[in-house]
PDB file of N, CA and C in Angstrom:
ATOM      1  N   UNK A   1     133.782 -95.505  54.173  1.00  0.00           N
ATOM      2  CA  UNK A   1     133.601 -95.801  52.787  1.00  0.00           C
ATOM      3  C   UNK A   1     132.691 -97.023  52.668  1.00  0.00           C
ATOM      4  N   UNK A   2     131.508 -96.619  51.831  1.00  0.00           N
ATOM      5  CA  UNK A   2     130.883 -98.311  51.738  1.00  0.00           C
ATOM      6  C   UNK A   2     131.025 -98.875  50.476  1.00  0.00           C
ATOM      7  N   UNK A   3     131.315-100.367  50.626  1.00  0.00           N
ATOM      8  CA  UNK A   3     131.447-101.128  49.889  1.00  0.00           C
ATOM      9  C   UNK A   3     129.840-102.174  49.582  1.00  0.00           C
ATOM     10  N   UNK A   4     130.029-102.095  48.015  1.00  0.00           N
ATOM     11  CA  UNK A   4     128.912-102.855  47.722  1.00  0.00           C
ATOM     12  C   UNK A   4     129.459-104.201  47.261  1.00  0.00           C
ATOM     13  N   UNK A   5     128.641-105.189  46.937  1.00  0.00           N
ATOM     14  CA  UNK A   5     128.577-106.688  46.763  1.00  0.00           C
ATOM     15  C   UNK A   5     128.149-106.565  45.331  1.00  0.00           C
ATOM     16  N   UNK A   6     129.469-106.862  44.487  1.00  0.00           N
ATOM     17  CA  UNK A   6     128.602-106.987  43.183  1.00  0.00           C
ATOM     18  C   UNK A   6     128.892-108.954  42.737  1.00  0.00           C
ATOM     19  N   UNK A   7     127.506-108.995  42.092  1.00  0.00           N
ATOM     20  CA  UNK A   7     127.623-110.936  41.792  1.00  0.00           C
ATOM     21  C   UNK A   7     127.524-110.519  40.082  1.00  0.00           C
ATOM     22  N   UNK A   8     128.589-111.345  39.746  1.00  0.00           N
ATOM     23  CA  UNK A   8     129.000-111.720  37.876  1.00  0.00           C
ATOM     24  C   UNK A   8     127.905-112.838  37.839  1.00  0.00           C
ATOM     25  N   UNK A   9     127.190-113.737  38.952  1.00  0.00           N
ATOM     26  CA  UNK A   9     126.794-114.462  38.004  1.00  0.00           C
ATOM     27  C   UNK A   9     125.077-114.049  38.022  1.00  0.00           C
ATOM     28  N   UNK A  10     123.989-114.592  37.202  1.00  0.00           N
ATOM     29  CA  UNK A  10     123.014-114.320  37.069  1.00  0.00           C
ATOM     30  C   UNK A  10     122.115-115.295  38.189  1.00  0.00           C
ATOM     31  N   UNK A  11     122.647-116.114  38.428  1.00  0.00           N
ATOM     32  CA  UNK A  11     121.965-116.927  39.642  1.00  0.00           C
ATOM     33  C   UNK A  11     122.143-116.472  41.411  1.00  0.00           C
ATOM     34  N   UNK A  12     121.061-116.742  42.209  1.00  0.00           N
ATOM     35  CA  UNK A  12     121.031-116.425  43.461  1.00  0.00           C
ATOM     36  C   UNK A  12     121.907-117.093  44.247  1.00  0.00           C
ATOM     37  N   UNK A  13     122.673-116.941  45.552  1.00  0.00           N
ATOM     38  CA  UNK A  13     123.898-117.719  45.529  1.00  0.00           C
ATOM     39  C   UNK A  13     123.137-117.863  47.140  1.00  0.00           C
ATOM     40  N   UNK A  14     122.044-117.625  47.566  1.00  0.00           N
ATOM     41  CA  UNK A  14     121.121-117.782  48.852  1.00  0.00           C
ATOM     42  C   UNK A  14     120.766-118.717  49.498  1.00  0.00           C
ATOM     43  N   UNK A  15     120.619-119.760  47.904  1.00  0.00           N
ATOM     44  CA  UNK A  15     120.374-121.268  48.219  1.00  0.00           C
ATOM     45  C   UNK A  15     121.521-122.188  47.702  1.00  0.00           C
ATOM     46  N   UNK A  16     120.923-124.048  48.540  1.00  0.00           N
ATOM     47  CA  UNK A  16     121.963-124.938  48.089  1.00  0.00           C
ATOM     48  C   UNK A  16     121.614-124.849  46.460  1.00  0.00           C
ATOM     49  N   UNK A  17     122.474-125.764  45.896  1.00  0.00           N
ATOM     50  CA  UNK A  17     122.449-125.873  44.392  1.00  0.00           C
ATOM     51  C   UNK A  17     121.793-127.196  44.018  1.00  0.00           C
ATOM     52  N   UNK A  18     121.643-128.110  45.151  1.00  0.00           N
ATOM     53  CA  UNK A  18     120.856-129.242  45.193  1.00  0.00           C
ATOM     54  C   UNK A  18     119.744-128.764  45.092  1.00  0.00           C
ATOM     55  N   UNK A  19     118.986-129.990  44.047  1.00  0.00           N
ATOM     56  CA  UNK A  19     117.915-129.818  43.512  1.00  0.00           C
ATOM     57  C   UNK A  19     116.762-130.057  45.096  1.00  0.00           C
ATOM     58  N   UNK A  20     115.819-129.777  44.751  1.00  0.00           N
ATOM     59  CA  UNK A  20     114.685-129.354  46.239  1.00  0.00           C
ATOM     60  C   UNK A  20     115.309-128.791  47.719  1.00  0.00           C
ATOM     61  N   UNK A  21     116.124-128.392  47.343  1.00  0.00           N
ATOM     62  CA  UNK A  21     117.266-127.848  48.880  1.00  0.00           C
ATOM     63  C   UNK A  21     116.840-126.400  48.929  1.00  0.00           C
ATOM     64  N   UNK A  22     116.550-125.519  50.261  1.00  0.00           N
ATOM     65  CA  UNK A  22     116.498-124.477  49.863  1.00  0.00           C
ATOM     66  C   UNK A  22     117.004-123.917  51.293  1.00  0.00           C
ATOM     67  N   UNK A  23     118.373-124.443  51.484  1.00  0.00           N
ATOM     68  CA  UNK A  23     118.926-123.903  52.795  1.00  0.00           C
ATOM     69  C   UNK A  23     120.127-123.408  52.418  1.00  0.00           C
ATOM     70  N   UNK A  24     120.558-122.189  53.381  1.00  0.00           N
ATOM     71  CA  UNK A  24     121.696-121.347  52.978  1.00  0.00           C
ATOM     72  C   UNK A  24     123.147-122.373  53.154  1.00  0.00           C
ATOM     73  N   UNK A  25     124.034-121.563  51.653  1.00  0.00           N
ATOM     74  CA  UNK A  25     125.484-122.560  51.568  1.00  0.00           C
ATOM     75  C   UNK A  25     126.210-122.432  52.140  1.00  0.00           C
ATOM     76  N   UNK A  26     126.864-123.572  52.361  1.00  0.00           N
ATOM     77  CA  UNK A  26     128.164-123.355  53.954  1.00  0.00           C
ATOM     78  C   UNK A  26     129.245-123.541  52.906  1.00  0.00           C
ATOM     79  N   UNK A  27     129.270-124.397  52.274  1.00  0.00           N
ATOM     80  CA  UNK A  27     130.378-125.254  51.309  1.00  0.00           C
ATOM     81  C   UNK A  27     130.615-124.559  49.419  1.00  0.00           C
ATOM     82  N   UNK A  28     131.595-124.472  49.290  1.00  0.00           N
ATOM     83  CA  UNK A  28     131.374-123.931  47.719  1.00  0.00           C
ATOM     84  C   UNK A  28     132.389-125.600  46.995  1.00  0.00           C
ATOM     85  N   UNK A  29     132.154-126.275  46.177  1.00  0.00           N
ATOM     86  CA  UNK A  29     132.989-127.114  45.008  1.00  0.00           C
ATOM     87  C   UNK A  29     132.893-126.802  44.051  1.00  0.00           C
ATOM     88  N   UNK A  30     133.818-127.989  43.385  1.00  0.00           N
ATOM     89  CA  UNK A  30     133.670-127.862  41.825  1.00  0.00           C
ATOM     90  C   UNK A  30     132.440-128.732  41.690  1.00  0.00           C
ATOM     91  N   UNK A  31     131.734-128.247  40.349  1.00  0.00           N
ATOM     92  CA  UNK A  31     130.687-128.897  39.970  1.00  0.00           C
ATOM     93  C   UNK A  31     130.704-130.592  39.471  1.00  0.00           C
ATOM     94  N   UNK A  32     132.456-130.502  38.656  1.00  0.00           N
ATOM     95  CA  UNK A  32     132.811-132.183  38.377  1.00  0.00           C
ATOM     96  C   UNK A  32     132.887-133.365  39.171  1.00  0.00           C
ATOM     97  N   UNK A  33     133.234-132.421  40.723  1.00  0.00           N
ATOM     98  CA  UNK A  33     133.498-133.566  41.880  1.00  0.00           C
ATOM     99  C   UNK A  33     132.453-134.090  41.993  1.00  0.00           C
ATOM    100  N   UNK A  34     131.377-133.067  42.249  1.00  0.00           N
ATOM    101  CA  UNK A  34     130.378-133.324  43.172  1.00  0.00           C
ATOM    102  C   UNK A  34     129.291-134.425  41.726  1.00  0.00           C
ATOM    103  N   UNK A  35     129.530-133.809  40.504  1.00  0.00           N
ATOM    104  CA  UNK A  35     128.620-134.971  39.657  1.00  0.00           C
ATOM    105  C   UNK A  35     129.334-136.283  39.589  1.00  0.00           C
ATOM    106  N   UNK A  36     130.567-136.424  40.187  1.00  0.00           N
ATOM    107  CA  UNK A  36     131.245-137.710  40.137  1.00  0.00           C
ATOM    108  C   UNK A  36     130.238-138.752  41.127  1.00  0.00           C
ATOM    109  N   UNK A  37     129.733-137.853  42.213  1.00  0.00           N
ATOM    110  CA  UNK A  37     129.321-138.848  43.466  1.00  0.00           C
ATOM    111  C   UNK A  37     127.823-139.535  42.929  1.00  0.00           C
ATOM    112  N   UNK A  38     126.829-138.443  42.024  1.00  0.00           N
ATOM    113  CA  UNK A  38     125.740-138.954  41.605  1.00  0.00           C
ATOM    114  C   UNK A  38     124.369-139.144  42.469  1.00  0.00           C
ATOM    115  N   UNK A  39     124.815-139.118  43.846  1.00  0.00           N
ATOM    116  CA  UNK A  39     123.742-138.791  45.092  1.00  0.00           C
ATOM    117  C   UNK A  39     122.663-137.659  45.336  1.00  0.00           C
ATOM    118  N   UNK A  40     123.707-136.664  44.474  1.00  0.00           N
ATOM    119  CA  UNK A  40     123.074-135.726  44.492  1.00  0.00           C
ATOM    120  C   UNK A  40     122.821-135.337  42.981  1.00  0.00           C
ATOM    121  N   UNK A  41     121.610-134.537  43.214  1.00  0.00           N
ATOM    122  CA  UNK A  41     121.032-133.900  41.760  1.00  0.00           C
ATOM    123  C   UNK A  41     121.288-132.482  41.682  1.00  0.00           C
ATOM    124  N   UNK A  42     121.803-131.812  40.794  1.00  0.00           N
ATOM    125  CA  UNK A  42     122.611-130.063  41.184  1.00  0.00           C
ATOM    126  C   UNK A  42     121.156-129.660  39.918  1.00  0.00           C
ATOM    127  N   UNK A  43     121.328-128.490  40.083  1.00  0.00           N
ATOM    128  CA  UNK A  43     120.568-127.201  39.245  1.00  0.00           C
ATOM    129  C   UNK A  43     121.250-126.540  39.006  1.00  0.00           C
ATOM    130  N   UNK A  44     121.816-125.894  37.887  1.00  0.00           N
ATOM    131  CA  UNK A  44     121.865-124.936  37.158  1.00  0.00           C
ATOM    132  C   UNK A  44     123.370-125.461  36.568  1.00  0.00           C
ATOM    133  N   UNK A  45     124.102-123.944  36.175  1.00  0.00           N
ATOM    134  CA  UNK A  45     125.270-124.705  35.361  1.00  0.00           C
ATOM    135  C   UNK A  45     126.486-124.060  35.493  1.00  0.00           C
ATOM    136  N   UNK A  46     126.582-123.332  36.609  1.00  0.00           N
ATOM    137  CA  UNK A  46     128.134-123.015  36.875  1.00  0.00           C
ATOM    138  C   UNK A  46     129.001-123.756  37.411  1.00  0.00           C
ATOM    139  N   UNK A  47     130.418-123.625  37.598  1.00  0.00           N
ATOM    140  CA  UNK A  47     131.726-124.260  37.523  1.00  0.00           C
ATOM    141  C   UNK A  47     131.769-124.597  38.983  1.00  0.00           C
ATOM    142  N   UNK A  48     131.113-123.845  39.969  1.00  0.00           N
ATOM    143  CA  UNK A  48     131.004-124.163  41.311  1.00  0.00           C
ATOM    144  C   UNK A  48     130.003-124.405  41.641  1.00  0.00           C
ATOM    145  N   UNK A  49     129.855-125.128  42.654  1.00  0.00           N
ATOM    146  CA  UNK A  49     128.522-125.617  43.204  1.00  0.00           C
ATOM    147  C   UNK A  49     128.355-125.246  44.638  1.00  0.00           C
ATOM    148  N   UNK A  50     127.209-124.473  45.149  1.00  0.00           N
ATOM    149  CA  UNK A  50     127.010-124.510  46.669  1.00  0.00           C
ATOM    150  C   UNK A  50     126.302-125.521  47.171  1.00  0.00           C
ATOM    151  N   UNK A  51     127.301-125.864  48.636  1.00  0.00           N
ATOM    152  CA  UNK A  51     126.119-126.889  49.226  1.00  0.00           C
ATOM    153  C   UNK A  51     125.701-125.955  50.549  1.00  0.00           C
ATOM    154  N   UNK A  52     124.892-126.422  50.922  1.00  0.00           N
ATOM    155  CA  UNK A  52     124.644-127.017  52.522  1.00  0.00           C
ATOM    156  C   UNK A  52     125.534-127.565  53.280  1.00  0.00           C
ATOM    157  N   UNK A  53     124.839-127.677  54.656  1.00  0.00           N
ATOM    158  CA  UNK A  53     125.932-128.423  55.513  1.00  0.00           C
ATOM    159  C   UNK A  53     125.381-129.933  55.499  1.00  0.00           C
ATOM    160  N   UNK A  54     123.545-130.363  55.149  1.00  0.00           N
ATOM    161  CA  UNK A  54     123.344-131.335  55.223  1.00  0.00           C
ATOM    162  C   UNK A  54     123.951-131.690  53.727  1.00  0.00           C
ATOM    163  N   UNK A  55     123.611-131.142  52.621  1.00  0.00           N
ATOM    164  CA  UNK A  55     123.694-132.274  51.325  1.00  0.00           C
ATOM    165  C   UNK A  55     125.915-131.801  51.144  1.00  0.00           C
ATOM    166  N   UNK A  56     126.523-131.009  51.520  1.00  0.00           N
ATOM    167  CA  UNK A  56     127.860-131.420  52.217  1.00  0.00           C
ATOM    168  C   UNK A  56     127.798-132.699  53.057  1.00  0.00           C
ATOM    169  N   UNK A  57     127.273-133.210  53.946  1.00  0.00           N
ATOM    170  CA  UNK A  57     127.543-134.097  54.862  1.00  0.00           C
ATOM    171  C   UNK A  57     127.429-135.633  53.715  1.00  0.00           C
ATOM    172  N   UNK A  58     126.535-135.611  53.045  1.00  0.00           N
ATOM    173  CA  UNK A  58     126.060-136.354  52.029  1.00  0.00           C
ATOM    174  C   UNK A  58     127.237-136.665  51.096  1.00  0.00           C
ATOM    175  N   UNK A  59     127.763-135.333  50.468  1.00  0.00           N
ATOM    176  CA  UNK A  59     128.606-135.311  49.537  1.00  0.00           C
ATOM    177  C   UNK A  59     129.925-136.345  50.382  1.00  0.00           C
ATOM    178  N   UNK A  60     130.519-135.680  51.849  1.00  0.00           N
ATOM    179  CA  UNK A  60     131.583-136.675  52.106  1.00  0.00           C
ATOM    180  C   UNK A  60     131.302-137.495  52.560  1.00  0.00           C
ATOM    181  N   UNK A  61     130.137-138.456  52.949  1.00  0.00           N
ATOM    182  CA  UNK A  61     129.571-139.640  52.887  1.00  0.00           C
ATOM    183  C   UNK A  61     130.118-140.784  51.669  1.00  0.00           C
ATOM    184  N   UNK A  62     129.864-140.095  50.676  1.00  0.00           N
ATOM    185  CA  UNK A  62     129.970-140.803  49.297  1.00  0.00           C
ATOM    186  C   UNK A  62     131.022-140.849  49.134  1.00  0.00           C
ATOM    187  N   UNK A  63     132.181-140.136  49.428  1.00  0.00           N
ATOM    188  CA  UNK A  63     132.915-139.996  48.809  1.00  0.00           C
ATOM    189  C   UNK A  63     134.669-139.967  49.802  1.00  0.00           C
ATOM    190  N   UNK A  64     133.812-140.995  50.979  1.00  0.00           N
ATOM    191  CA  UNK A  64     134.842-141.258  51.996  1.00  0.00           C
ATOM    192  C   UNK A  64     135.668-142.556  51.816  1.00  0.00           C
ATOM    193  N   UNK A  65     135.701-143.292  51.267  1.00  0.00           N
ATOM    194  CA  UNK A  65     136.332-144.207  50.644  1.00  0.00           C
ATOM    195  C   UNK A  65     137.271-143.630  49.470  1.00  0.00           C
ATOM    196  N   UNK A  66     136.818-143.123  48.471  1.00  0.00           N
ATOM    197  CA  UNK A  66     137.640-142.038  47.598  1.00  0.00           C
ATOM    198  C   UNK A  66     138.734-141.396  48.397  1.00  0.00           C
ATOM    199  N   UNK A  67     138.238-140.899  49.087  1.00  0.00           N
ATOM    200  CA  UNK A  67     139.667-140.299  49.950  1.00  0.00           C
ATOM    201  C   UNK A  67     140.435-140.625  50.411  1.00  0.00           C
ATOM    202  N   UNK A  68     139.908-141.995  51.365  1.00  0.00           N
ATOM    203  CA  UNK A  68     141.109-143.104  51.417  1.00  0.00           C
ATOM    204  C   UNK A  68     142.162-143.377  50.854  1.00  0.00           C
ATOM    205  N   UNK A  69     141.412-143.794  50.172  1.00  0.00           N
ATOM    206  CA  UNK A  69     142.034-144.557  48.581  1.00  0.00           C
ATOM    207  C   UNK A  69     143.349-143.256  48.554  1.00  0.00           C
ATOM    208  N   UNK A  70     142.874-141.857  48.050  1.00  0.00           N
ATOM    209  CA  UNK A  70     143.855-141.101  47.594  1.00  0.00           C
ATOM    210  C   UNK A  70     144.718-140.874  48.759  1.00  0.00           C
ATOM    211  N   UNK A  71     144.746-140.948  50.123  1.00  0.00           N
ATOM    212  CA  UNK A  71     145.587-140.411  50.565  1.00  0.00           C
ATOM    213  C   UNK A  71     146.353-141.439  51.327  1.00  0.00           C
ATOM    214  N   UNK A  72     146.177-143.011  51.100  1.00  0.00           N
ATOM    215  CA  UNK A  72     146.798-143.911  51.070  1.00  0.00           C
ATOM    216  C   UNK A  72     147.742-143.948  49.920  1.00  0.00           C
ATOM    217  N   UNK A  73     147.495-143.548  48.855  1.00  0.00           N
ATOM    218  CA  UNK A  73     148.265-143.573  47.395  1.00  0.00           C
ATOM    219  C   UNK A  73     149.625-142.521  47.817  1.00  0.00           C
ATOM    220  N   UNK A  74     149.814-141.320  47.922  1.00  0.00           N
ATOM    221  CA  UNK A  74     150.822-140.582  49.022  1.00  0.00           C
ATOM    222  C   UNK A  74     152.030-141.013  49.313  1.00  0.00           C
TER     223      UNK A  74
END
């Protein structure tokens, strides 16, 4: 039996979502986290965001102290 791939959304899901990035996504987030960090610049406007593994590496860069923080709070 073959199964097809159907995508709801109208955007290509091939590339990162970072703006000038055009390498395939390893990582899926929410779009709020990732505009919390501000390092990065996103394109377009859905609820999830794909990264990369480099602008991922970026994202928990920024946002390694944040985590601390929360999982010291615990």
């Amino acid at each position: 039996m073959k199964h097809r791939d159907i995508s709801l959304s109208n955007e290509d899901k091939d590339i990162c979502s970072a703006s000038g990035c055009n390498n395939s996504p390893k990582r899926s987030l929410p779009r709020k986290r990732v505009e919390k960090v501000g390092a990065l610049s996103l394109q377009g406007s859905n609820r999830k965001v794909q990264l990369c593994s480099d602008c991922y590496r970026i994202f928990k860069k920024e946002t390694k102290k944040d985590r601390t923080m929360e999982s010291l709070g615990r």
